[in-house]
Protein backbone atom coordinates (compact mmCIF):
# COMPACT_ATOMS: atom_id res chain seq x y z
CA UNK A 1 80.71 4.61 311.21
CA UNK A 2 81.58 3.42 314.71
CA UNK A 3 84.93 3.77 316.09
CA UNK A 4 87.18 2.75 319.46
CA UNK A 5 89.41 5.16 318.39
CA UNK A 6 89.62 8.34 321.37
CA UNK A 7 89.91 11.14 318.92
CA UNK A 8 91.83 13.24 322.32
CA UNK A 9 95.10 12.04 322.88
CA UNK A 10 95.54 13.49 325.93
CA UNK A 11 92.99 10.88 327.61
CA UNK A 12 95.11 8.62 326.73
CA UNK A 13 98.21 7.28 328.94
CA UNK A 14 98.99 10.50 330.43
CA UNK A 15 101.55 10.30 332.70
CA UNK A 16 101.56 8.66 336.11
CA UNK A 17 103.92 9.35 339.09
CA UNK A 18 105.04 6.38 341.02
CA UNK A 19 102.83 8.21 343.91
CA UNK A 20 99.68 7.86 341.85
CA UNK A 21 100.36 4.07 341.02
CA UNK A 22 101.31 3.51 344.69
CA UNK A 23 98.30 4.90 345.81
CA UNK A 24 96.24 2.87 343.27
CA UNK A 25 97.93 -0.53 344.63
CA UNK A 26 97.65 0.47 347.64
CA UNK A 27 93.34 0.90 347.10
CA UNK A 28 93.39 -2.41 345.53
CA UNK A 29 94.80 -3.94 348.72
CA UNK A 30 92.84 -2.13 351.19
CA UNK A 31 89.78 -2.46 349.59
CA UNK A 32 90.20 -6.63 349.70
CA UNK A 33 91.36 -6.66 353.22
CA UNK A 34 88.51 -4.67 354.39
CA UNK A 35 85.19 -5.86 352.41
CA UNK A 36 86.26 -9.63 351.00
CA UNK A 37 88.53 -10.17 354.33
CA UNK A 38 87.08 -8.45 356.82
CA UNK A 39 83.39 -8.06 355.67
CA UNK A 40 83.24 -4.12 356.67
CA UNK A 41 80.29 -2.99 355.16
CA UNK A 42 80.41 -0.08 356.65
CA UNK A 43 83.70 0.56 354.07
CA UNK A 44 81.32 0.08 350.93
CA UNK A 45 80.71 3.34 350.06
CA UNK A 46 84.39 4.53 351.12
CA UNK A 47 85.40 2.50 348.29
CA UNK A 48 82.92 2.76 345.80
CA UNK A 49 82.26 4.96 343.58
CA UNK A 50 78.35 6.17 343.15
CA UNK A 51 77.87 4.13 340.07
CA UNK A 52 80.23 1.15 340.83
CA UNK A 53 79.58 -2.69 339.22
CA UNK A 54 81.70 -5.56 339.59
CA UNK A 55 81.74 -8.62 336.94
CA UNK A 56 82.59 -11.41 337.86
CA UNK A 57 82.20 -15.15 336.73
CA UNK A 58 79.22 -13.98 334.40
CA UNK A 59 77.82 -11.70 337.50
CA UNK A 60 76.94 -8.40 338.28
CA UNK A 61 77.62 -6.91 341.56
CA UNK A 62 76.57 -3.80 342.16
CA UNK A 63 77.38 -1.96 345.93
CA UNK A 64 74.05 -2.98 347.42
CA UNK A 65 74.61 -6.94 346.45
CA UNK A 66 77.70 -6.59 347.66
CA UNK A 67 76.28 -5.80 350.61
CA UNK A 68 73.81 -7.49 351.24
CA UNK A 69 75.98 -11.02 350.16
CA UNK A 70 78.46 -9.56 353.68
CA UNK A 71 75.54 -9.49 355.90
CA UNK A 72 74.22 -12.47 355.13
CA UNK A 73 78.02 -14.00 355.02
CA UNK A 74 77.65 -12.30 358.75
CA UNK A 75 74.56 -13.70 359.88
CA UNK A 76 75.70 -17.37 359.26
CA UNK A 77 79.17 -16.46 361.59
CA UNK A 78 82.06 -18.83 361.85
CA UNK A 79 83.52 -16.23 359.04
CA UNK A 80 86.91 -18.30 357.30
CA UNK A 81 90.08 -16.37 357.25
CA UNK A 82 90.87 -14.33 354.12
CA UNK A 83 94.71 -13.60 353.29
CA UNK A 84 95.05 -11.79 350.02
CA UNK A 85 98.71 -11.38 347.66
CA UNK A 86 98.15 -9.35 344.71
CA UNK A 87 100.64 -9.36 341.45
CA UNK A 88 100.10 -6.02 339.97
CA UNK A 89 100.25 -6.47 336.06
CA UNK A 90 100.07 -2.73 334.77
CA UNK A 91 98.86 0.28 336.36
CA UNK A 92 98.05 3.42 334.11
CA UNK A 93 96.96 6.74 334.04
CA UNK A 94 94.17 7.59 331.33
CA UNK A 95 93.17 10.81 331.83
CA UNK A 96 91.69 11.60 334.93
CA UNK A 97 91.12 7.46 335.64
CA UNK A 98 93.22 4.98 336.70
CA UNK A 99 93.26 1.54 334.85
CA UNK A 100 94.66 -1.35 336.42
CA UNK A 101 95.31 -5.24 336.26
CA UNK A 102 96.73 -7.80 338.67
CA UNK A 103 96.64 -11.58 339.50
CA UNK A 104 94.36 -11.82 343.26
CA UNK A 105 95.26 -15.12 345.31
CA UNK A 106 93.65 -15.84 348.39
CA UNK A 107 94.69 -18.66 351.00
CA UNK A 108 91.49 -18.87 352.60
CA UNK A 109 91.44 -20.85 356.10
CA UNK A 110 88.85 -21.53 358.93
CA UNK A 111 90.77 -22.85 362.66
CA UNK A 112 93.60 -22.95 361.22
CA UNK A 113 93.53 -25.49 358.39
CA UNK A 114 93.55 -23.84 354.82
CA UNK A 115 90.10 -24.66 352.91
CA UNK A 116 91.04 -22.95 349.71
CA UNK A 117 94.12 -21.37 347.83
CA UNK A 118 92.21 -19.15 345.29
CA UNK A 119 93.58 -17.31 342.24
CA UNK A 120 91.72 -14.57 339.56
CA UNK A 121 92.79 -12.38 337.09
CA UNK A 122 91.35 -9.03 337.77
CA UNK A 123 91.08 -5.90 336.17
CA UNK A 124 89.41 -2.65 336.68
CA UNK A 125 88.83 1.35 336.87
CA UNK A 126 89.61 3.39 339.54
CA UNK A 127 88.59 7.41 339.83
CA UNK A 128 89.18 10.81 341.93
CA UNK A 129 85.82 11.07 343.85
CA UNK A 130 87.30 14.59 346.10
CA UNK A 131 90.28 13.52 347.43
CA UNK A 132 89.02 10.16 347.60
CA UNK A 133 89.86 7.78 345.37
CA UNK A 134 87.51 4.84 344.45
CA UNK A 135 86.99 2.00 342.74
CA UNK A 136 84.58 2.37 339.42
CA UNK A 137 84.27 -1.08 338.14
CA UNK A 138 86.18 -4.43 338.12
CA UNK A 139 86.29 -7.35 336.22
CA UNK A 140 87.20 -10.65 338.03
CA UNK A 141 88.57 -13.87 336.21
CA UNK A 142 88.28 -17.02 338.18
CA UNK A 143 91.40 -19.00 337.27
CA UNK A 144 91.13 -22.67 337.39
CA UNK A 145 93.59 -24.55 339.63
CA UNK A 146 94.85 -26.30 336.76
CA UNK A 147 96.31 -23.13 335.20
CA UNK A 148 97.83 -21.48 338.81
C-alpha cells in the first residue's frame, strides 16, 4: 500500500526563525533580479542547486536551458526592463528544506513605455548547499490577466 503520509514527524514543519524565512525571501528576490532581470548567467549555478528543474506553463527548465534561453535572450540585445514585486504566501521549514509560495508580478518595459504587467503563482523548494542556500525546484503558474 502506497502512502503520502511522512512516517518522521520531525521532517515535518520544524521550526523556522524569522532569520531563516528572511533569508529564503530574500533568495527568491535575488535570484529574479539577477537571472530573469538581469540575465547573469554567470549567477546560475550560485543559485541552483546540482539537480535543479523549474516547471513552468507545462515546461521543464533545467539550469542548462535556462541558460542557454539568457544567451540567446543576449545575443538578440535591446534586453526590456524587468521590475519584479513578490507577495510571499507561506514560507516553511520542513526539515532541512525550505518550502515556499508567493504571487511574482513583473512590470516589464523597453525605453520607457511598459510592454507587459505580468503576474504567476509560484511555488518551490529551497535547500542548504554549504552555507549556500539554493533553489531546488519551482513551479510557476501563469495567471491570466483576467484573474490579476
Amino acid at each position: 500500500m502506497y502512502s503520502c503520509q511522512n512516517n518522521n514527524p520531525s521532517q515535518i514543519n520544524s521550526e523556522i526563525s524569522s532569520s531563516e524565512k528572511q533569508a529564503v525571501e530574500n533568495l527568491i528576490l535575488a535570484y529574479f533580479d539577477d537571472i530573469w532581470s538581469s540575465f547573469d548567467t554567470t549567477k546560475i549555478e550560485h543559485y541552483h542547486s546540482k539537480d535543479f528543474i523549474l516547471f513552468e506553463h507545462g515546461q521543464e527548465w533545467t539550469k542548462e536551458k535556462i541558460k542557454d534561453y539568457m544567451l540567446k535572450q543576449l545575443e538578440k540585445g535591446d534586453l526590456p526592463t524587468r521590475k519584479n514585486k513578490m507577495d510571499f504566501l507561506f514560507v516553511e521549514k520542513l526539515g532541512d528544506k525550505f518550502s515556499f509560495a508567493y504571487r511574482n508580478s513583473a512590470n516589464i518595459t523597453r525605453a520607457d513605455t511598459l510592454v507587459a504587467d505580468v503576474q504567476w503563482l509560484e511555488s518551490g523548494i529551497a535547500i542548504m548547499n554549504g552555507n549556500d542556500l539554493q533553489l531546488e525546484f519551482l513551479h510557476s503558474t501563469w495567471v491570466p490577466p483576467s484573474e490579476n
